[in-house]
C-alpha atoms as a PDB file:
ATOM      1  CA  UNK A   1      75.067-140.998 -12.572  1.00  0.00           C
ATOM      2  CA  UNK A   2      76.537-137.998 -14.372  1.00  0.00           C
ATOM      3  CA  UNK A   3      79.908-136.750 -13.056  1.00  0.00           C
ATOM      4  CA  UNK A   4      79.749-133.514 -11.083  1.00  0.00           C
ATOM      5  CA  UNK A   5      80.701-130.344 -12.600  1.00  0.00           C
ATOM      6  CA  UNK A   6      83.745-129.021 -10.549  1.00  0.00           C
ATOM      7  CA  UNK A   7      83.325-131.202  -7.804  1.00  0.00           C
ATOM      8  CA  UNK A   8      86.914-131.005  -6.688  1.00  0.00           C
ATOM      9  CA  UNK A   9      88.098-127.486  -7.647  1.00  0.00           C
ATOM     10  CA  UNK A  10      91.744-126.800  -9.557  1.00  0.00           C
ATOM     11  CA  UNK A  11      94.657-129.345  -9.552  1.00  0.00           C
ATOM     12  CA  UNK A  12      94.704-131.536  -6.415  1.00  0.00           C
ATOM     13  CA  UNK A  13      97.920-133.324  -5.305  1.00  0.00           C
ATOM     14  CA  UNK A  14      97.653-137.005  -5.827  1.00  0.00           C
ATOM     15  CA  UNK A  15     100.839-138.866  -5.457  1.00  0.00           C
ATOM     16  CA  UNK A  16     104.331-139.332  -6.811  1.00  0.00           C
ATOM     17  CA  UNK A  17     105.657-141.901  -9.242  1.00  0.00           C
ATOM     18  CA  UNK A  18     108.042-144.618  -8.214  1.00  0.00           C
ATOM     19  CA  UNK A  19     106.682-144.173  -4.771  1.00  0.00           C
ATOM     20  CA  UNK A  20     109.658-141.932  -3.785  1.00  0.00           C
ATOM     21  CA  UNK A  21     107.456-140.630  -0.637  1.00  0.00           C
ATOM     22  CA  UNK A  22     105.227-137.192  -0.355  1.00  0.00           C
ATOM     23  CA  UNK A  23     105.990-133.997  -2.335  1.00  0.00           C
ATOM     24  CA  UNK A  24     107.980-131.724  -0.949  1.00  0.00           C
ATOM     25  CA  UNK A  25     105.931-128.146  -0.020  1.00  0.00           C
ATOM     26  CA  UNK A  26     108.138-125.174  -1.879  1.00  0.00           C
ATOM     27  CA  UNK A  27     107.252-121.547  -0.785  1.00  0.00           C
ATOM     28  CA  UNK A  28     106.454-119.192  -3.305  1.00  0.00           C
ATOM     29  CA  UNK A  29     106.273-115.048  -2.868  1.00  0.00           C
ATOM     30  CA  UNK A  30     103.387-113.764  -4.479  1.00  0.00           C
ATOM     31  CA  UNK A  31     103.317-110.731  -6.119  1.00  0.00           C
ATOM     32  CA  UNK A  32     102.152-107.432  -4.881  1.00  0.00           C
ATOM     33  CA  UNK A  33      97.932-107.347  -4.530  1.00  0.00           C
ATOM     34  CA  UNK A  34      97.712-111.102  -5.421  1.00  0.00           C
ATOM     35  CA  UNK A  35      96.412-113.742  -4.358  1.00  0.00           C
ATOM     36  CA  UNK A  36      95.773-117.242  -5.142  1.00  0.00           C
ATOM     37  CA  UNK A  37      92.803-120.455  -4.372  1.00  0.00           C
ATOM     38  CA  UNK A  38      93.952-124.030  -3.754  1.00  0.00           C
ATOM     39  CA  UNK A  39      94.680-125.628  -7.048  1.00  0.00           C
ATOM     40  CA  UNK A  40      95.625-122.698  -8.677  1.00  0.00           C
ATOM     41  CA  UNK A  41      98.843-123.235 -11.341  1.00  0.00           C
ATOM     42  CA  UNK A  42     101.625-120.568 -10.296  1.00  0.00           C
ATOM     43  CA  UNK A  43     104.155-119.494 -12.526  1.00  0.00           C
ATOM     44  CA  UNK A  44     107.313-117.348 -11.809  1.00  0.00           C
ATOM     45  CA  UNK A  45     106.614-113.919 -14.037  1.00  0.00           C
ATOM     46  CA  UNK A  46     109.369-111.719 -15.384  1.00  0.00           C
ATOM     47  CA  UNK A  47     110.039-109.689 -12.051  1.00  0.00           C
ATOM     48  CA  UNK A  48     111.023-112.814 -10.878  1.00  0.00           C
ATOM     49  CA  UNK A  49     107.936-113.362  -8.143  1.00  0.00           C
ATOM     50  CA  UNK A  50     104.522-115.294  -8.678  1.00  0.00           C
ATOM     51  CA  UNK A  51     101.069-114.892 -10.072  1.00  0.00           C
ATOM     52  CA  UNK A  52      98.469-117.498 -10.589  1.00  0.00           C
ATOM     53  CA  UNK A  53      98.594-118.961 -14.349  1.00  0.00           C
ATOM     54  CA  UNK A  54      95.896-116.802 -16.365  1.00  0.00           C
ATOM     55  CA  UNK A  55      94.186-117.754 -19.815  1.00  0.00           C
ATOM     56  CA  UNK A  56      95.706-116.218 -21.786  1.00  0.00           C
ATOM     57  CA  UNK A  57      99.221-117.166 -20.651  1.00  0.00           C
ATOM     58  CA  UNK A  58     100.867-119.081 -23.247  1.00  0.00           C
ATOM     59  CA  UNK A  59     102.841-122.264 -22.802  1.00  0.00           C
ATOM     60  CA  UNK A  60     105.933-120.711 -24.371  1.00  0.00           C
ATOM     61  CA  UNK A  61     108.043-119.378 -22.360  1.00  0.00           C
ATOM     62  CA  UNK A  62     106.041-120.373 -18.984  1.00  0.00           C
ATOM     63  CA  UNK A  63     107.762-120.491 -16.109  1.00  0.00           C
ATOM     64  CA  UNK A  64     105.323-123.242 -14.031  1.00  0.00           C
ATOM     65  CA  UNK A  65     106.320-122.959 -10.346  1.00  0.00           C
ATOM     66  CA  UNK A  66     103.924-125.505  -9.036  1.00  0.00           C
ATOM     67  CA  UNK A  67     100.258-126.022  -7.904  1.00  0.00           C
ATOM     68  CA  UNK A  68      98.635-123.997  -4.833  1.00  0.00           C
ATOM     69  CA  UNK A  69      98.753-126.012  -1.866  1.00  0.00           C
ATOM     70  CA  UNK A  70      96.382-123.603  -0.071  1.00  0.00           C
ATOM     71  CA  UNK A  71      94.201-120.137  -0.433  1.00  0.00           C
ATOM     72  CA  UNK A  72      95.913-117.009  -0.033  1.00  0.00           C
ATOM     73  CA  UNK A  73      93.712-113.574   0.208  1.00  0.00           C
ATOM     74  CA  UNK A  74      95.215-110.812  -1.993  1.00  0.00           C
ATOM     75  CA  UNK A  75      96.158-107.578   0.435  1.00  0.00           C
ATOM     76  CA  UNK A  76      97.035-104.555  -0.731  1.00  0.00           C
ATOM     77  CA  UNK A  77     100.807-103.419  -1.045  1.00  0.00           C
ATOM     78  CA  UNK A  78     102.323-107.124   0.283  1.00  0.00           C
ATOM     79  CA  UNK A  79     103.377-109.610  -1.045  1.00  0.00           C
ATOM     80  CA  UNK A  80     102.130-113.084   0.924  1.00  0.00           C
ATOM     81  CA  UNK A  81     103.754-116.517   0.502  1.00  0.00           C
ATOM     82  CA  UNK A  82     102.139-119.698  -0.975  1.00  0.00           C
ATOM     83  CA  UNK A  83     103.564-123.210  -0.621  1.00  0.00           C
ATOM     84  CA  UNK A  84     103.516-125.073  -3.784  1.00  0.00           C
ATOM     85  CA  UNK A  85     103.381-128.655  -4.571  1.00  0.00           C
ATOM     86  CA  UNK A  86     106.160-128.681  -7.312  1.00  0.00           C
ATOM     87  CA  UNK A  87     104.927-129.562 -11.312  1.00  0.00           C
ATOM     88  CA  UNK A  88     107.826-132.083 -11.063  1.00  0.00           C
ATOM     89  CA  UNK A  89     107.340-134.504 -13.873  1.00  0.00           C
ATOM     90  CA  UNK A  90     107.283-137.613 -10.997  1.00  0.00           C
ATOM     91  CA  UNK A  91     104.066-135.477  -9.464  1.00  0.00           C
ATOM     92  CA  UNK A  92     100.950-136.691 -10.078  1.00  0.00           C
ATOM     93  CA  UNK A  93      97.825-134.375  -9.626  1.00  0.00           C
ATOM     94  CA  UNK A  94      94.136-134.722 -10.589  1.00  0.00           C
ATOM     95  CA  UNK A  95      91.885-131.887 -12.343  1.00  0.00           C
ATOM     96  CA  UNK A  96      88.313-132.015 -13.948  1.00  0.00           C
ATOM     97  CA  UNK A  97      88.375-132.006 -18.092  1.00  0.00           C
ATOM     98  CA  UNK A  98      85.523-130.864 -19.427  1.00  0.00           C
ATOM     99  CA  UNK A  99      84.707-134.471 -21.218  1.00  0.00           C
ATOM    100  CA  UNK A 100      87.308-137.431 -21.666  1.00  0.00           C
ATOM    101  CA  UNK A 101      87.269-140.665 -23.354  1.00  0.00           C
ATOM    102  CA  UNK A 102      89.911-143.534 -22.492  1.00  0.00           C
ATOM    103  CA  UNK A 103      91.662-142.347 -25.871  1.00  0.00           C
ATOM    104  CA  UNK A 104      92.570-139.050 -23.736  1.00  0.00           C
ATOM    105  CA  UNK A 105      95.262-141.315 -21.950  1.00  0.00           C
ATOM    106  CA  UNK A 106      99.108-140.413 -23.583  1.00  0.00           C
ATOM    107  CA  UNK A 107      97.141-137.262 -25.140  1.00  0.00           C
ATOM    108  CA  UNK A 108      98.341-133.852 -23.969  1.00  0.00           C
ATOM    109  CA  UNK A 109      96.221-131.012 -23.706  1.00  0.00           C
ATOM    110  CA  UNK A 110      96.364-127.615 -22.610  1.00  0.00           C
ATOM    111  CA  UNK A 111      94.112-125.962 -19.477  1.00  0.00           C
ATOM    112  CA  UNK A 112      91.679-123.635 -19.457  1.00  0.00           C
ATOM    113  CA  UNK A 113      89.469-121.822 -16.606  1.00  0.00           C
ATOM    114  CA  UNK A 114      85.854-122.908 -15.745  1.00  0.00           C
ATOM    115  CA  UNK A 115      83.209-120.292 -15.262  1.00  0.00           C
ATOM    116  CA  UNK A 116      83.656-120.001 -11.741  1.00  0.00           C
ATOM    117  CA  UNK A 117      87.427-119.327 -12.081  1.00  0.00           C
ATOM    118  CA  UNK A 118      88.999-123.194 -11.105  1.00  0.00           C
ATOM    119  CA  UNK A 119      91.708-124.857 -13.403  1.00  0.00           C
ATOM    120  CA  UNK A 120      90.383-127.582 -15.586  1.00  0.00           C
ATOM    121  CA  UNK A 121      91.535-129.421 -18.626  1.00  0.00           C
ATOM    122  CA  UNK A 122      89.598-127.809 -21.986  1.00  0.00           C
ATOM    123  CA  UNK A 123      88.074-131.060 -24.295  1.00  0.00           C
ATOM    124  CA  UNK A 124      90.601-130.134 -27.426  1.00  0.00           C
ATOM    125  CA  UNK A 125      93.921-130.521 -27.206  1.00  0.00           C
ATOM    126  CA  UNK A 126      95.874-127.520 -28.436  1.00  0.00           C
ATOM    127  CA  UNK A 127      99.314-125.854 -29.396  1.00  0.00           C
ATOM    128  CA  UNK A 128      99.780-124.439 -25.546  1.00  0.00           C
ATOM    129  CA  UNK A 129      99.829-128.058 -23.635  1.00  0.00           C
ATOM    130  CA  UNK A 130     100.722-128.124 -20.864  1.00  0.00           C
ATOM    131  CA  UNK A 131      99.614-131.372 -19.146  1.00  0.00           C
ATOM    132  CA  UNK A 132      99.523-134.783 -20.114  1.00  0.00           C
ATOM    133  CA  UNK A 133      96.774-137.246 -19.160  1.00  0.00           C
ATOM    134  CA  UNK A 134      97.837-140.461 -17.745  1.00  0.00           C
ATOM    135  CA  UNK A 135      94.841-141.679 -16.315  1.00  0.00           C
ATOM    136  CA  UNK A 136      90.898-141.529 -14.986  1.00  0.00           C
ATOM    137  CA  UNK A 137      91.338-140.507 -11.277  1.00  0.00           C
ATOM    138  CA  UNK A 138      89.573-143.036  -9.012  1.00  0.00           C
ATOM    139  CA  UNK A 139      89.798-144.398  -5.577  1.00  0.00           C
ATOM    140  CA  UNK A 140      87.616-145.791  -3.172  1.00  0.00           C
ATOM    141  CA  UNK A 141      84.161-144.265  -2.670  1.00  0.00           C
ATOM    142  CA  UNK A 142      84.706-141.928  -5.359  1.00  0.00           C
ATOM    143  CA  UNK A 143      82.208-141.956  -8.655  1.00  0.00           C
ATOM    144  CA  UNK A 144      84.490-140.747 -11.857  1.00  0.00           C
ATOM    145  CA  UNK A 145      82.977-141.666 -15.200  1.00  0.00           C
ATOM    146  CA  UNK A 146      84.447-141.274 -18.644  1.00  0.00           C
ATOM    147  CA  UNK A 147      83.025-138.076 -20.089  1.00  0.00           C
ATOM    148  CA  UNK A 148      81.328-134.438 -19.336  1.00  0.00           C
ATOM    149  CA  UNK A 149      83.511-133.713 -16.757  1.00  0.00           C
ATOM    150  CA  UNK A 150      85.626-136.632 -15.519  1.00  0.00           C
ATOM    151  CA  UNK A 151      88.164-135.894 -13.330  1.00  0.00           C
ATOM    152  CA  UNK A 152      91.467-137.398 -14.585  1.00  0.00           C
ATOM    153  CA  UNK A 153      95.165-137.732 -13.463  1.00  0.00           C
ATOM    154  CA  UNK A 154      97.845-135.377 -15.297  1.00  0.00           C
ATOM    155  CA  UNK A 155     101.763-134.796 -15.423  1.00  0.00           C
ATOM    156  CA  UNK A 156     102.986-131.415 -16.063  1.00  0.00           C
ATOM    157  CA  UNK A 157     104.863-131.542 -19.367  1.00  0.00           C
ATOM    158  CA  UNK A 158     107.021-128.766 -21.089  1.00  0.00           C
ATOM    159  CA  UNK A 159     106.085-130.238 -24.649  1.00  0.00           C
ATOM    160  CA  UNK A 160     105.656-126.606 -25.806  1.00  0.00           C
ATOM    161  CA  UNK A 161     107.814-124.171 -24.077  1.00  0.00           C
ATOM    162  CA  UNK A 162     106.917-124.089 -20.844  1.00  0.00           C
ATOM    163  CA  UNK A 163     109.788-124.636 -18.119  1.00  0.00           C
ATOM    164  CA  UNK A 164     109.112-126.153 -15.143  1.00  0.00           C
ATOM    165  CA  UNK A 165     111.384-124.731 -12.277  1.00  0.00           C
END
C-alpha cells in the first residue's frame, strides 16, 4: 500500500533524545495580520516578532523559533500568540518527504511547501538545509513505507546559517 500524500500535515512533535521528559511549550508573538497552522516552522524576523517560515526564506541567517504547536487565525491589526515546540537539537519531530530511501538517514535536506501549503521535506537535498533525517517514523498501527511520501523523523540543524533560538 502506497504511503498517503500529506497524511499528517507539517512537522509533528515526536519525542526528545536521551529521554529527558516532554518539550517544553515556548510562546511566540506573531506578527501583525498573521497567522499560523499546526506544524508550521516559525522563525523570529528582523522586527524581532514571528512569521511562519516561507519558501523562499533562506537558511542563512534564519532565525528558527520552533514548530507550531497549534492553529492560530490571522486578525487584522493584532498580534496573537503561538506556543512553539522548540527546534532544540534533542527534539525530535516527524514530517512527510516527498520520496526517501534508507540512504536519506545522516543526509540533510532542506524543506519545501506542498501544494496545499503544509511543511514537507523536498526529495534533493540542497544548499538551504535545514533538517537532518535520522530516521523512518513508525509506531504501532501506523503504515510508513520507504518512498513517495514517507513520513520520516528529523532534527533541526543549523548546518547552513540558520540559528536556532
Amino acid at each position: 500500500m502506497a504511503n498517503p500524500d500529506s497524511a499528517q500535515k507539517g512537522f509533528r512533535f515526536v519525542r526528545r533524545i536521551g529521554g529527558t521528559g516532554a518539550a517544553p511549550l515556548v510562546p511566540r508573538t506573531l506578527d501583525s495580520n498573521v497567522g499560523c497552522s499546526t506544524g508550521d516552522l516559525i522563525k523570529i524576523s528582523s522586527d524581532g516578532v514571528s512569521d511562519p517560515v516561507a519558501t523562499a526564506d533562506t537558511a542563512t541567517g534564519l532565525l528558527l523559533a520552533g514548530v507550531a504547536a497549534h492553529g492560530v487565525t490571522a486578525s487584522s491589526g493584532v498580534q496573537k500568540e503561538v506556543l512553539c515546540y522548540p527546534c532544540d537539537p534533542d527534539n525530535v519531530f516527524a514530517v512527510q518527504k516527498q520520496s526517501g530511501t534508507a540512504g536519506d538517514v545522516g543526509a540533510t535536506f532542506p524543506i519545501a511547501r506542498d501544494s496545499n501549503g503544509y511543511f514537507e521535506v523536498p526529495t534533493a537535498t540542497a544548499t538551504d538545509d535545514l533538517v537532518l533525517v535520522i530516521g523512518k517514523y513508525d509506531e504501532e498501527g501506523y503504515t510508513n513505507a520507504w518512498g513517495a511520501d514517507v513520513d520520516v523523523l528529523v532534527k533541526f540543524t543549523e548546518a547552513d546559517g540558520a540559528v536556532i533560538v
